[in-house]
Protein backbone atom coordinates (compact mmCIF):
# COMPACT_ATOMS: atom_id res chain seq x y z
CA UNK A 1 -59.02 91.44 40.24
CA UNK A 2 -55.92 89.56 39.60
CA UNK A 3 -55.54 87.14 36.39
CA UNK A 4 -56.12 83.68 37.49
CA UNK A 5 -53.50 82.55 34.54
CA UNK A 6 -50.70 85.24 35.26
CA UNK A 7 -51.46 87.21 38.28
CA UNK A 8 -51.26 90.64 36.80
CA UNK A 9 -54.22 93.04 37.04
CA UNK A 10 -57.33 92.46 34.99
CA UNK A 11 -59.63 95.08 33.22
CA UNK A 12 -63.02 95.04 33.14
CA UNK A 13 -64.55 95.01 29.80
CA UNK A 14 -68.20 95.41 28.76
CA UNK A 15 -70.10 94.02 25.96
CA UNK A 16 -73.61 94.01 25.30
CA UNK A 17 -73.86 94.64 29.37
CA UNK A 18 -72.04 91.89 30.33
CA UNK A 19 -69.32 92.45 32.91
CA UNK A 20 -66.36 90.50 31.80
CA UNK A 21 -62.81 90.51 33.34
CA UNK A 22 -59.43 90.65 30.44
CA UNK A 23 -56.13 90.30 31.45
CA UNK A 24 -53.85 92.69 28.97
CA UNK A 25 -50.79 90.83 29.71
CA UNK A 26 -52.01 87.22 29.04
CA UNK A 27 -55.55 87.61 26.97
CA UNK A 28 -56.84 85.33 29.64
CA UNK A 29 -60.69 85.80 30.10
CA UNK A 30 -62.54 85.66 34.25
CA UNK A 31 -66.35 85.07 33.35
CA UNK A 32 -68.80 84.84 36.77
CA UNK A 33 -70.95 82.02 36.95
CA UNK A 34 -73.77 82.26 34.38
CA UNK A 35 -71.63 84.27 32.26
CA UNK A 36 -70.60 81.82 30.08
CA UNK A 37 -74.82 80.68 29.08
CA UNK A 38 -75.51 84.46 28.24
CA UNK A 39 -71.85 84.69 25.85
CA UNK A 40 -72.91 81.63 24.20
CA UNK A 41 -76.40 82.31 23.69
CA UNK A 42 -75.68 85.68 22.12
CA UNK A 43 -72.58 84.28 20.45
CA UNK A 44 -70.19 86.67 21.96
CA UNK A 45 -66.87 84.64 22.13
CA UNK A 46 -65.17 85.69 19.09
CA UNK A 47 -66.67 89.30 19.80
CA UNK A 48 -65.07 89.32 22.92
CA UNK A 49 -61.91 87.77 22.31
CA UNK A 50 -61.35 89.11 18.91
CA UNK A 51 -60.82 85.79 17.20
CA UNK A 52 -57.63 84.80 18.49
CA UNK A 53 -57.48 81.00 18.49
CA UNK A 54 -56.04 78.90 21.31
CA UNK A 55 -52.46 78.49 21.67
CA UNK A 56 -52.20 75.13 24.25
CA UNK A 57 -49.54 74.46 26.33
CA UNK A 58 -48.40 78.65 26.87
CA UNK A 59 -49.41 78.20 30.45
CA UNK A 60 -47.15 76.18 32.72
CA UNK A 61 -48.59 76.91 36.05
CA UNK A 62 -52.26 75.86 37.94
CA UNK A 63 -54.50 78.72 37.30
CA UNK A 64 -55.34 80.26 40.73
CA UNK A 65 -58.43 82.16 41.86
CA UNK A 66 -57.50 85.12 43.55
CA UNK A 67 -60.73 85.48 44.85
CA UNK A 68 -61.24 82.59 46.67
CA UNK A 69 -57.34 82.04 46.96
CA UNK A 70 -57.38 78.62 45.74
CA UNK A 71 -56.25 76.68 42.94
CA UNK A 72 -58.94 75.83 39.98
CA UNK A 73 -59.59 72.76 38.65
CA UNK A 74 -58.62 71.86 35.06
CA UNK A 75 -61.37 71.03 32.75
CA UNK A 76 -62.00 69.91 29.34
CA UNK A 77 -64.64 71.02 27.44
CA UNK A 78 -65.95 70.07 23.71
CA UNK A 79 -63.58 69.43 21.07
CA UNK A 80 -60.88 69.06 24.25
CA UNK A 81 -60.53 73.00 24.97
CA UNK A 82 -58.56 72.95 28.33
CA UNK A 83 -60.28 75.56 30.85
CA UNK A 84 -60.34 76.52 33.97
CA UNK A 85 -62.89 76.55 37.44
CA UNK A 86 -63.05 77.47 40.61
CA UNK A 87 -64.89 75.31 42.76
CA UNK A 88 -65.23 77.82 45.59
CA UNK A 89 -67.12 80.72 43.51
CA UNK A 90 -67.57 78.74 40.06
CA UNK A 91 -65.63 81.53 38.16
CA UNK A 92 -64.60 80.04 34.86
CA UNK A 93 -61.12 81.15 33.08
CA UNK A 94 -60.16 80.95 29.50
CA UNK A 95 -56.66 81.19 28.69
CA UNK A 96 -56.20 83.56 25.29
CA UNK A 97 -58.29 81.76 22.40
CA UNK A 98 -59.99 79.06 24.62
CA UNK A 99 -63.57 80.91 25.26
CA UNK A 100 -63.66 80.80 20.98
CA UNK A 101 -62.46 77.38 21.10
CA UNK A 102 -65.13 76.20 22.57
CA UNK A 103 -68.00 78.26 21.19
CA UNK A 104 -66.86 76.22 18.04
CA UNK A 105 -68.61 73.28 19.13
CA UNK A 106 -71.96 75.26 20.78
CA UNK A 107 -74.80 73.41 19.18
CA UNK A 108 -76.80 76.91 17.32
């Protein structure tokens, strides 16, 4: 799979048998639909991205979902973390530190 944020090939990661894609170039992070629900409810983000915080702005270009070959749609979450989704296969991307971000403001 190619990084939504930087094109380069992604790796597939697993933690506590969840799939979850990780660009090594970028530290962007690809999570399927539902994904996200099961990281949050087993509060995996800063396991999974190593607790890197957010640096905004790193990313000039529209994220793209190689899958689907389409650009994703800019969101903001809680606290106004910036991510990414694909309205074609409702893949989510995090750009390096966002997925932490916003686990910040998940209600436990």
């Amino acid at each position: 799979m190619k990084c939504p944020g930087c094109a380069n090939d992604m790796v597939m990661i697993e933690v506590h048998s969840i799939e979850i894609d990780r660009c090594p170039s970028c530290g962007g992070i690809a999570l399927d639909k539902g994904e996200t629900e099961v990281i949050d409810s087993l509060g995996l983000a800063n396991v999974i991205e190593g607790g890197v915080t957010a640096s905004h702005g790193d990313r000039t270009t529209v994220a793209r979902c190689h899958e689907c070959d389409r650009d994703m749609i800019a969101l903001v979450g809680a606290g106004e973390v910036e991510y990414d989704w694909c309205e074609g296969c409702e893949r989510l991307f995090f750009d390096r530190g966002e997925l932490t971000a916003l686990d910040a403001f998940v209600d436990v």
